[in-house]
N, C-alpha and C. Protein backbone atom coordinates (compact mmCIF):
# COMPACT_ATOMS: atom_id res chain seq x y z
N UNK A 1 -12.45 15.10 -1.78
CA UNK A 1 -11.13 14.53 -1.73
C UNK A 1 -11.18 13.01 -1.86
N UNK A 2 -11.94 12.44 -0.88
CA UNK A 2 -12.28 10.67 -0.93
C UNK A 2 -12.68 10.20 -2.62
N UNK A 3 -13.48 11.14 -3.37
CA UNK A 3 -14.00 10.77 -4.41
C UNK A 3 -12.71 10.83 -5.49
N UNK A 4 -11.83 11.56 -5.13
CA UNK A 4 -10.91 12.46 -6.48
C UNK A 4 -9.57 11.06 -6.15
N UNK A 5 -9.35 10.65 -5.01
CA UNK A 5 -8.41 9.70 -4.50
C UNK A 5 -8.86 8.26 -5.12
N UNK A 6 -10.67 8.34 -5.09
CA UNK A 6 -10.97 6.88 -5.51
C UNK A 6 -11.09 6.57 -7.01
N UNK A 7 -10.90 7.47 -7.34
CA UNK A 7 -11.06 7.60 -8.88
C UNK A 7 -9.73 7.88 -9.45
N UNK A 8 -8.35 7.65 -8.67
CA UNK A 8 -7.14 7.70 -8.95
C UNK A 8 -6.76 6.41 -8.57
N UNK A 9 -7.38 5.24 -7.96
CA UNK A 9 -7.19 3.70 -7.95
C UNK A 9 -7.85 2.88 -9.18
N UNK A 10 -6.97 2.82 -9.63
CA UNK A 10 -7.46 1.45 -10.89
C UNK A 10 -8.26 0.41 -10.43
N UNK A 11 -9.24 0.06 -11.08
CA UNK A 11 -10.09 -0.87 -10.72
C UNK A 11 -10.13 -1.57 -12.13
N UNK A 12 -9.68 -2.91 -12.18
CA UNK A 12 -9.58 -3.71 -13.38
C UNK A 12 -10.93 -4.02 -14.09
N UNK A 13 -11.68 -4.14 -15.00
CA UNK A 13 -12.62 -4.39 -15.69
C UNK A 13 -12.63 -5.60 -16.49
N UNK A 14 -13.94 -6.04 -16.19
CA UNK A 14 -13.45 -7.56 -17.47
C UNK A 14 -13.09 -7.60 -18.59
N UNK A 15 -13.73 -6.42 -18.67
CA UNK A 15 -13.64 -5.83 -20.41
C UNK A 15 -12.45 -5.30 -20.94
N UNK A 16 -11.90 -5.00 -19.88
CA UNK A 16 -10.60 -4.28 -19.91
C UNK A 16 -9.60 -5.09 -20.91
N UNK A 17 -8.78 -4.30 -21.85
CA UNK A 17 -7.61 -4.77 -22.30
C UNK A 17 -6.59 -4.98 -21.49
N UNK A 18 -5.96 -6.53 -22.07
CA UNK A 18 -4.82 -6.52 -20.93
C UNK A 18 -3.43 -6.17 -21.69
N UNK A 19 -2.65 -5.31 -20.46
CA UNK A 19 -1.63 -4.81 -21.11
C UNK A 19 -0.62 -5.64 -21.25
N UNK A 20 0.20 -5.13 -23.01
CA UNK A 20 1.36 -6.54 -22.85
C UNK A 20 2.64 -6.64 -21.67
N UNK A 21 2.66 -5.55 -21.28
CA UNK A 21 3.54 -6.18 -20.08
C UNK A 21 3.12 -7.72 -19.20
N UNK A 22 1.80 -7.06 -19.04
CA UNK A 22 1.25 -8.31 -18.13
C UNK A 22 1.22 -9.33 -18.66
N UNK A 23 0.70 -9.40 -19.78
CA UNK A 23 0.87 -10.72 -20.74
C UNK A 23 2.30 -11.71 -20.76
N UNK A 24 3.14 -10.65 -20.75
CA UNK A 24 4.70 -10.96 -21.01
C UNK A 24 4.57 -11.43 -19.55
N UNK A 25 4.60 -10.49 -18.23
CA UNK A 25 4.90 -11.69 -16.94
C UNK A 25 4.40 -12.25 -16.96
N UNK A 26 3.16 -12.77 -17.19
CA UNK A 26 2.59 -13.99 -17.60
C UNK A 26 3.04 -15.47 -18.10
N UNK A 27 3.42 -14.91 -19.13
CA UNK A 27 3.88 -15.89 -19.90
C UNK A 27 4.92 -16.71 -19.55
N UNK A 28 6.23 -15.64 -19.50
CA UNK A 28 7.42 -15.64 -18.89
C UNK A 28 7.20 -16.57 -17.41
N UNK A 29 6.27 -16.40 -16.52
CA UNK A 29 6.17 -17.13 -15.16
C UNK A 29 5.89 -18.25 -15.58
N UNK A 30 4.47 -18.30 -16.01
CA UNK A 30 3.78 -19.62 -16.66
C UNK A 30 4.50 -20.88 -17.53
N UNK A 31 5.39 -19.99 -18.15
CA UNK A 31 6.57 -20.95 -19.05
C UNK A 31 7.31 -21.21 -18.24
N UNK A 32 8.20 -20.67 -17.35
CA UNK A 32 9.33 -21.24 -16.75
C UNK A 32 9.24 -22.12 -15.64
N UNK A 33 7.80 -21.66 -15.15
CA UNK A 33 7.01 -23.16 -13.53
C UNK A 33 7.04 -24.48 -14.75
N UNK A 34 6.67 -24.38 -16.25
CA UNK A 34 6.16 -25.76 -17.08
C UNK A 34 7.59 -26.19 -17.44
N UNK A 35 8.79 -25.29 -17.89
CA UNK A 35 10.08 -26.07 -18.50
C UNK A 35 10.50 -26.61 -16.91
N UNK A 36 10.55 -25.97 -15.80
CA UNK A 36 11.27 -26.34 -14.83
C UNK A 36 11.03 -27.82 -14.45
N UNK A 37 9.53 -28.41 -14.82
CA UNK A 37 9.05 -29.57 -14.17
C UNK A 37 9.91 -30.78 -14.73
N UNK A 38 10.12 -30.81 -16.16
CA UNK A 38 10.83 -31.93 -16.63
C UNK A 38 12.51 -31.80 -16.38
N UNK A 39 13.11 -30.16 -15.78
CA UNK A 39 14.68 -30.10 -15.59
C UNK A 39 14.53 -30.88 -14.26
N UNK A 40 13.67 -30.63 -13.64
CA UNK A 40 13.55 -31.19 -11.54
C UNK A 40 13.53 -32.49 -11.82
N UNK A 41 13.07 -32.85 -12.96
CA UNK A 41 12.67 -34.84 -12.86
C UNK A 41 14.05 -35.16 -13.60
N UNK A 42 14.75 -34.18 -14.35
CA UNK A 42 16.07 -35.12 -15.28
C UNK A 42 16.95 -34.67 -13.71
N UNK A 43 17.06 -33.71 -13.79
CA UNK A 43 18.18 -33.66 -12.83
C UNK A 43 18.59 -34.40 -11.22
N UNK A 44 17.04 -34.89 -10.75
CA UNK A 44 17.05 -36.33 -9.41
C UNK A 44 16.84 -37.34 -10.36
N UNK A 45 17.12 -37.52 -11.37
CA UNK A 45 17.63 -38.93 -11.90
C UNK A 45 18.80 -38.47 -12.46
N UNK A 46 19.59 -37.59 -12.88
CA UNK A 46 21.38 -37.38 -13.30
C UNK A 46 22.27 -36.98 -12.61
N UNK A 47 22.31 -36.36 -11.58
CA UNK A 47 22.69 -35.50 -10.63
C UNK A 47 23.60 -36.74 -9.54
N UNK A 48 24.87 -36.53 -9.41
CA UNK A 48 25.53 -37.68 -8.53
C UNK A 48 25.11 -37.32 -7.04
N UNK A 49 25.19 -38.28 -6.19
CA UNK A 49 24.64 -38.31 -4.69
C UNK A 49 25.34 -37.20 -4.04
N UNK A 50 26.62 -37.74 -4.38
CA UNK A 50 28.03 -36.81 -3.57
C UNK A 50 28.36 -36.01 -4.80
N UNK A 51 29.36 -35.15 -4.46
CA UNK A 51 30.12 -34.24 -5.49
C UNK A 51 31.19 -33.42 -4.61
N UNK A 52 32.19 -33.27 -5.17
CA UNK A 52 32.70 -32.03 -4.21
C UNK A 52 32.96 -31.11 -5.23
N UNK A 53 32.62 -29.64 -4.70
CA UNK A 53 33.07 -28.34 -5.32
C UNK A 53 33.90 -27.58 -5.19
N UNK A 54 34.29 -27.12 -5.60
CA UNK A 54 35.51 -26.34 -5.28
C UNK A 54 35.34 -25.14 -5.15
N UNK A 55 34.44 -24.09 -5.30
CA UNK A 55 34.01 -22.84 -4.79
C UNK A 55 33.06 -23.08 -3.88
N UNK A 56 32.95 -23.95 -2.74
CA UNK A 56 32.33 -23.96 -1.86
C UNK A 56 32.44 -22.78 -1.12
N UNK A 57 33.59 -22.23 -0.48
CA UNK A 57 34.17 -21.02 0.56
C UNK A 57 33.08 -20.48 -0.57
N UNK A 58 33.14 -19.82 -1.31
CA UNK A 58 32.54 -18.87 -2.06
C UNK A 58 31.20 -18.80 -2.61
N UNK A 59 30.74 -19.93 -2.78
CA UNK A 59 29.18 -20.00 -2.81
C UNK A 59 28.33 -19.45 -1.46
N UNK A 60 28.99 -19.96 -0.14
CA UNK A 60 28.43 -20.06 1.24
C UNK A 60 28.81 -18.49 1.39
N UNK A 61 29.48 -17.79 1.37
CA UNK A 61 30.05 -16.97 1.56
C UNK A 61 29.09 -16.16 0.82
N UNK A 62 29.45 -16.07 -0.23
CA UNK A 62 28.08 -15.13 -1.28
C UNK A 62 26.81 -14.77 -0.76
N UNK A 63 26.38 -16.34 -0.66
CA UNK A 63 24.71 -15.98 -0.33
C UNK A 63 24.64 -15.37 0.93
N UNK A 64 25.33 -15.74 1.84
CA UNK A 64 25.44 -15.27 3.57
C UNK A 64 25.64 -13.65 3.02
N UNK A 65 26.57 -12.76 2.41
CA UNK A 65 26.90 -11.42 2.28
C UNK A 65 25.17 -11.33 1.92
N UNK A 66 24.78 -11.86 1.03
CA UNK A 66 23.31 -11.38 -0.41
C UNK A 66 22.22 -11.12 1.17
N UNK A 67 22.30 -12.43 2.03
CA UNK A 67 21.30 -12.50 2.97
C UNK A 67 21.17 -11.64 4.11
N UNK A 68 22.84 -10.83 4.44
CA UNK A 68 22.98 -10.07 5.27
C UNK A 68 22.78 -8.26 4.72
N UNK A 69 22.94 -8.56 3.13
CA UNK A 69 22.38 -6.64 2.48
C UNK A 69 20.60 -6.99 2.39
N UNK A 70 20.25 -8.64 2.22
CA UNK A 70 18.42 -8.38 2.50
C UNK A 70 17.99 -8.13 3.74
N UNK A 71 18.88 -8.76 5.00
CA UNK A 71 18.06 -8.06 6.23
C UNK A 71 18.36 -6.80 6.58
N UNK A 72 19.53 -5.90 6.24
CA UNK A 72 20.03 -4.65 6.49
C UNK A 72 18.79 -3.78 5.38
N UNK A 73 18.94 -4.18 4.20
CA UNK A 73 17.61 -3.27 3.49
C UNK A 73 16.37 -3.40 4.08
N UNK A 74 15.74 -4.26 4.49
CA UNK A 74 14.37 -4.83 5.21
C UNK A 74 14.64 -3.81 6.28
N UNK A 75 15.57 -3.73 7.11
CA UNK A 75 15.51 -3.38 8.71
C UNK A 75 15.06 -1.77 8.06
N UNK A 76 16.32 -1.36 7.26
CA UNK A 76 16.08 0.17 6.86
C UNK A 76 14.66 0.29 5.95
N UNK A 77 14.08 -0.24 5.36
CA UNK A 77 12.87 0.04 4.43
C UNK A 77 11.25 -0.09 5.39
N UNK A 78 12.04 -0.83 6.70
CA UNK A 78 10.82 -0.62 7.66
C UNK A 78 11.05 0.31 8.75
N UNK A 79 12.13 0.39 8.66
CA UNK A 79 12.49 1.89 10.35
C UNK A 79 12.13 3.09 9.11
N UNK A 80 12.25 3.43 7.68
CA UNK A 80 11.95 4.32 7.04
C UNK A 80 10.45 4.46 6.63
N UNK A 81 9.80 2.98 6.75
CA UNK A 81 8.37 3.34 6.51
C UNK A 81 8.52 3.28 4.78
N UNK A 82 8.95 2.87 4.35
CA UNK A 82 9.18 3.07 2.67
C UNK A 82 8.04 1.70 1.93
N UNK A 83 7.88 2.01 1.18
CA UNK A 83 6.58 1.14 0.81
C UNK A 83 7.71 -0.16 0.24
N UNK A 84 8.90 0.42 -0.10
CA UNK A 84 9.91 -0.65 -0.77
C UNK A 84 9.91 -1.80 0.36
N UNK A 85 8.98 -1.84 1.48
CA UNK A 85 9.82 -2.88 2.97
C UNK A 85 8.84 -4.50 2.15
N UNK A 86 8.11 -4.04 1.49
CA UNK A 86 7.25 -5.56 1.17
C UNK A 86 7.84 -6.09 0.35
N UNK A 87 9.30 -5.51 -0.43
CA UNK A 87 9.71 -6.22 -1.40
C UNK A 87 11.02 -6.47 -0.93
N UNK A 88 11.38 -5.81 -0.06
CA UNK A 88 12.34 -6.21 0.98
C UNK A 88 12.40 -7.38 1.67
N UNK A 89 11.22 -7.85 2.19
CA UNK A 89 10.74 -8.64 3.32
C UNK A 89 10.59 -10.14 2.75
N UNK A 90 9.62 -9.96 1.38
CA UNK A 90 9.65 -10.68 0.44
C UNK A 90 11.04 -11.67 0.23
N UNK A 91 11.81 -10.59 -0.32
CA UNK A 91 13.47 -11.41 -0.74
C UNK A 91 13.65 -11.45 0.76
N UNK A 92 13.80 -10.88 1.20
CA UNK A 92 14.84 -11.66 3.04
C UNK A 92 13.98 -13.00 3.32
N UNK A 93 12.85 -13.11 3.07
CA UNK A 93 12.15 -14.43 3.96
C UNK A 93 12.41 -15.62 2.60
N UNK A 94 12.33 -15.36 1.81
CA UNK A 94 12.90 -16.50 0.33
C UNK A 94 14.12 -16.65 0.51
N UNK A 95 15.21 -15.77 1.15
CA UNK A 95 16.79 -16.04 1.45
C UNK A 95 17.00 -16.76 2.53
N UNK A 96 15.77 -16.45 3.43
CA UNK A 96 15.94 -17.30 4.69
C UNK A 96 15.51 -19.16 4.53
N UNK A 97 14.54 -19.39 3.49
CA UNK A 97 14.20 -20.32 3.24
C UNK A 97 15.02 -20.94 2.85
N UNK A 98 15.87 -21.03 1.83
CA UNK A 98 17.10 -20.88 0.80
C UNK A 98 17.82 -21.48 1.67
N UNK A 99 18.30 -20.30 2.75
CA UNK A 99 19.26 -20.98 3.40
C UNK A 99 18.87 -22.29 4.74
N UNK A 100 17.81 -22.29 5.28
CA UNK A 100 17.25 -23.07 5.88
C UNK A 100 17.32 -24.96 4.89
N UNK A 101 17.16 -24.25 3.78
CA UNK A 101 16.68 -25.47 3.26
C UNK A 101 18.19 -26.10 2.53
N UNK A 102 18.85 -24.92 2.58
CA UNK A 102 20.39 -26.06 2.27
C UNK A 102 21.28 -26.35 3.06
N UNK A 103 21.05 -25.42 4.69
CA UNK A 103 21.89 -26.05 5.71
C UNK A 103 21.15 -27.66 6.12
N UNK A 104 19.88 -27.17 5.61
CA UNK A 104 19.31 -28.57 6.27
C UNK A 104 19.52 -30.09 5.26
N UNK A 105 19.58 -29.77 4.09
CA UNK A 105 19.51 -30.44 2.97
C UNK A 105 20.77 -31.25 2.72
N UNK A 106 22.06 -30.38 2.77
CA UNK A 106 23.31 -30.69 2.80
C UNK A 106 24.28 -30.68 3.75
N UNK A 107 23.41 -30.72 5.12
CA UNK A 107 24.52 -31.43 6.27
C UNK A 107 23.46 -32.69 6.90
N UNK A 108 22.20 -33.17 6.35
CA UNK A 108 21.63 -34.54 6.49
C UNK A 108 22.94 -35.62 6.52
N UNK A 109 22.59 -36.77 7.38
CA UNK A 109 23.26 -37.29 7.76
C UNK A 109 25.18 -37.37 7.97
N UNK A 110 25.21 -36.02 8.38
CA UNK A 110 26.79 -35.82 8.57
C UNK A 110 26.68 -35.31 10.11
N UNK A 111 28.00 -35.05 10.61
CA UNK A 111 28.29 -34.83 12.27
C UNK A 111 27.34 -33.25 12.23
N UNK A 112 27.18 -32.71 11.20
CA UNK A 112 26.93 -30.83 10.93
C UNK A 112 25.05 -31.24 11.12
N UNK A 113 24.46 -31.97 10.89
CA UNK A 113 23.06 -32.41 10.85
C UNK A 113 22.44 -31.77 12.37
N UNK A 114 22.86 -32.08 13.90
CA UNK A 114 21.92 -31.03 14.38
C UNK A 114 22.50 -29.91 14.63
N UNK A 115 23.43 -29.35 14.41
CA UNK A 115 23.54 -28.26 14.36
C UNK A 115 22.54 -27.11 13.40
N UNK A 116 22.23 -27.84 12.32
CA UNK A 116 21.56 -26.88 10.98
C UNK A 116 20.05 -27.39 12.00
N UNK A 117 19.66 -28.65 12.02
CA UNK A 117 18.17 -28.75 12.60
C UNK A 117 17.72 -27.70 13.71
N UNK A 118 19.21 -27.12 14.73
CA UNK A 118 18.49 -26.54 15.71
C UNK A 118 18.99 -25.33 15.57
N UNK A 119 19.62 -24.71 14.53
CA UNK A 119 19.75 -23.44 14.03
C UNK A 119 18.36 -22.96 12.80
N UNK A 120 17.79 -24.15 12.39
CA UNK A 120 16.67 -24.01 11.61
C UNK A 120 15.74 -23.69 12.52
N UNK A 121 15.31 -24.38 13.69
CA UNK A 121 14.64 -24.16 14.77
C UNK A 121 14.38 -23.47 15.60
N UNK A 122 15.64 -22.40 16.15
CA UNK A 122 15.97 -21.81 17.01
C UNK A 122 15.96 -20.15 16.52
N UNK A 123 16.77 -20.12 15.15
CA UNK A 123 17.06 -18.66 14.72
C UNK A 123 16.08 -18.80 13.82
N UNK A 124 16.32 -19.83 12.01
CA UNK A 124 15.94 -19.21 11.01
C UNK A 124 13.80 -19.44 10.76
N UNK A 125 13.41 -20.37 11.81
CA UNK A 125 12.17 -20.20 11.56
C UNK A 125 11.62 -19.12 11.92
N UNK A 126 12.21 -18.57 13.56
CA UNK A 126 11.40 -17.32 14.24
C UNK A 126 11.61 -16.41 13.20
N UNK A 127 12.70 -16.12 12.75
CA UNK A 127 13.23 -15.05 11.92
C UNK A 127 12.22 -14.94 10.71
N UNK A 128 12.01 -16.58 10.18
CA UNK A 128 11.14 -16.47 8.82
C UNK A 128 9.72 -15.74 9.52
N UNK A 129 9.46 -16.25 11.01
CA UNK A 129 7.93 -15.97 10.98
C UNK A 129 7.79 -14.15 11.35
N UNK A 130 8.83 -13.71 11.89
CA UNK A 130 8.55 -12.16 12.03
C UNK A 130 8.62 -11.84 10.47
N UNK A 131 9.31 -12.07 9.47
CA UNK A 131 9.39 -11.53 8.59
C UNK A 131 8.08 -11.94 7.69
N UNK A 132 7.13 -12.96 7.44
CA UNK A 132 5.81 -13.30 6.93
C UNK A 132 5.01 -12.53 7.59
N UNK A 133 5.41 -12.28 9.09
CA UNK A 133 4.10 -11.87 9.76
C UNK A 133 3.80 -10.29 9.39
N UNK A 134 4.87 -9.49 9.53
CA UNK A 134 5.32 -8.37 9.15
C UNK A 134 4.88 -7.97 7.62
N UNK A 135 5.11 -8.59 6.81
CA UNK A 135 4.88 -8.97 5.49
C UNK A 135 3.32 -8.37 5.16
N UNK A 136 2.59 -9.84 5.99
CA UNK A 136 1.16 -9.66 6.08
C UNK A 136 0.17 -8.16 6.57
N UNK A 137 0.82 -8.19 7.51
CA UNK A 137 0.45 -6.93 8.26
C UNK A 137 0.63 -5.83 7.15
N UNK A 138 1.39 -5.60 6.80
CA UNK A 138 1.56 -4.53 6.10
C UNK A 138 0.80 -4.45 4.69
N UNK A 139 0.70 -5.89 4.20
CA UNK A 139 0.09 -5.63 3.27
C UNK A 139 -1.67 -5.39 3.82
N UNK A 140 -2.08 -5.92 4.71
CA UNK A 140 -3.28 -5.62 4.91
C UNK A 140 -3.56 -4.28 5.40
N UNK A 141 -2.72 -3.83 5.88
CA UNK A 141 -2.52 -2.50 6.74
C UNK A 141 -3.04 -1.80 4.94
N UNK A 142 -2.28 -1.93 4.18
CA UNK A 142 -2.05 -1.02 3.11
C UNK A 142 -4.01 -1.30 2.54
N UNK A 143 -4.54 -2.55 1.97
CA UNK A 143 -5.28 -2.74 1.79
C UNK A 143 -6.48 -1.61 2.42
N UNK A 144 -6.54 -1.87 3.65
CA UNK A 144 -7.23 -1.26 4.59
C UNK A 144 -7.66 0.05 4.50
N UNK A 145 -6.24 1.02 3.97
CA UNK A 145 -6.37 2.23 3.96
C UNK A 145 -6.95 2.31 2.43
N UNK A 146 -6.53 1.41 1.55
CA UNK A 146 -7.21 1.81 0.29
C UNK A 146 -8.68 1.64 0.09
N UNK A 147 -9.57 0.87 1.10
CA UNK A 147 -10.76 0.32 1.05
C UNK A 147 -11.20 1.96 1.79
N UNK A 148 -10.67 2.51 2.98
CA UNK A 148 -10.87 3.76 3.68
C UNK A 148 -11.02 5.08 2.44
N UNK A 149 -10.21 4.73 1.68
CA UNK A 149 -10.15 6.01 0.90
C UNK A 149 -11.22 6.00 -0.45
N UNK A 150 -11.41 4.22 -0.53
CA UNK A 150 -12.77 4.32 -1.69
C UNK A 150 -14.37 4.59 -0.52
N UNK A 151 -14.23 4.88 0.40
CA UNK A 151 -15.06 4.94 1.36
C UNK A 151 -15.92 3.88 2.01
N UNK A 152 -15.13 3.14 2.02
CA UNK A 152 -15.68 1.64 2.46
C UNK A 152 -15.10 1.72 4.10
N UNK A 153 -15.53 0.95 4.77
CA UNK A 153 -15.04 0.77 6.47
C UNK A 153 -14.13 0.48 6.93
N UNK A 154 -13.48 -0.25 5.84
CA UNK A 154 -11.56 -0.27 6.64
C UNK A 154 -11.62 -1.69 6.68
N UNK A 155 -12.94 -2.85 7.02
CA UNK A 155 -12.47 -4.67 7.54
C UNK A 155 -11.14 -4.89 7.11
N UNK A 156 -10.91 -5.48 8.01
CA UNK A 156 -9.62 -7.23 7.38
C UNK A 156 -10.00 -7.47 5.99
N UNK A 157 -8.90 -7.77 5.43
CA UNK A 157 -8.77 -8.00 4.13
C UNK A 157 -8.28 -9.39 3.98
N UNK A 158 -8.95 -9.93 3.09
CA UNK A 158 -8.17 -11.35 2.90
C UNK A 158 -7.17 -11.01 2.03
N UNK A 159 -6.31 -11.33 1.86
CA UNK A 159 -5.06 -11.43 1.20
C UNK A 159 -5.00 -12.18 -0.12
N UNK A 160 -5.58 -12.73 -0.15
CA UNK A 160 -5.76 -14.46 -1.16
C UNK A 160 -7.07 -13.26 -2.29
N UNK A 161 -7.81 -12.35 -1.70
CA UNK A 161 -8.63 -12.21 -2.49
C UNK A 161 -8.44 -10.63 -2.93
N UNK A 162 -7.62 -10.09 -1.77
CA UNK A 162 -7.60 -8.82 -2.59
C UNK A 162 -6.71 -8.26 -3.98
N UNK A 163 -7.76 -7.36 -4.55
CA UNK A 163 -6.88 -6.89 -6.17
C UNK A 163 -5.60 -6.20 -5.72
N UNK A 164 -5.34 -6.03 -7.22
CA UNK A 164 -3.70 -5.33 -7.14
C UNK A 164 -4.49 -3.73 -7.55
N UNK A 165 -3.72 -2.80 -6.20
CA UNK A 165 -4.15 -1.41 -6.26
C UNK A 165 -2.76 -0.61 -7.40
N UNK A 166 -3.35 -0.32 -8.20
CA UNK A 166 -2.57 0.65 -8.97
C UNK A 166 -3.07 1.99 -9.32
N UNK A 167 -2.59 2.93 -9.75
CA UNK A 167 -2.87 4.51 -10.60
C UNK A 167 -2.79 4.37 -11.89
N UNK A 168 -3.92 4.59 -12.47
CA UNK A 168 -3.49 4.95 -14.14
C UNK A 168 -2.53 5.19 -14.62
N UNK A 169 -2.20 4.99 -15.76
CA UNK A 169 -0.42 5.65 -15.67
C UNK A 169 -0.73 6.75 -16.60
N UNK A 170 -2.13 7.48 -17.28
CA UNK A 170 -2.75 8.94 -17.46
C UNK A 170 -2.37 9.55 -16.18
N UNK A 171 -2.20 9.19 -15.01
CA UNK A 171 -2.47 10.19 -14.29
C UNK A 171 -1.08 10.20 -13.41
């Protein structure tokens, strides 16, 4: 059984052809981190200090609904045990950042300034760190069992070094 399971985990080869999907996220990532660098440098030199918007109610409003269906999916994708909770967890802790970083960003020096500092402090860091920590765990948890099933001992896994486990898509 251990042998028939380990031989149903992809193990990448150097030799290996790479598939164009991957190529394409590749590219696609790789290109858009290189155009973004010169929009970040025009836009803090064009961009006015102040501005007012007029779908404010509705911007704030939006992301708060987006941030409250990522922790309701997270809560359910981990009380279900669903492998979907790492991509869950993923988007809720990038929404939490998001919002951390524009209550903090855009009530700087106004009367609203410690309020966001000690709501950053108080709710949205703990919140970020159960949700990284959780994150981690699970992915090593997962690691763990796949090292168990190629018949290896189970160690801690570094994270930074372990491969991406996939199935043939023959099989």
């Amino acid at each position: 059984m251990r042998r028939e399971l380990d031989r149903l985990v992809a193990r990448p080869s150097p030799a290996a052809r790479v598939p164009r999907r991957r190529i394409l996220v590749l590219g696609v990532t790789v290109f858009g981190a290189i155009v973004l660098v010169p929009w970040v440098v025009l836009l803090s030199a064009s961009l006015p200090m102040t501005t007012s918007v007029g779908a404010w109610r509705t911007a704030w409003v939006g992301f708060d609904v987006a941030l409250i269906a990522a922790l309701a999916l997270s809560a359910w994708t981990v009380w279900r045990r669903r492998q979907l909770a790492l991509v869950a967890l993923t988007v809720t802790a990038t929404l939490v950042v998001c919002d951390m970083w524009f209550d903090l960003s855009l009530s700087w020096g106004t009367p609203d300034q410690t309020t966001a500092i000690f709501s950053a402090l108080l709710a949205e860091l703990p919140l970020l760190f159960v949700l990284l920590v959780s994150l981690a765990t699970m992915l090593r948890r997962s690691a763990m069992v796949t090292q168990r099933l190629r018949g290896r001992d189970g160690q801690p896994v570094d994270l930074w070094r372990q491969s991406l486990v996939m199935v043939p898509p023959e099989h």
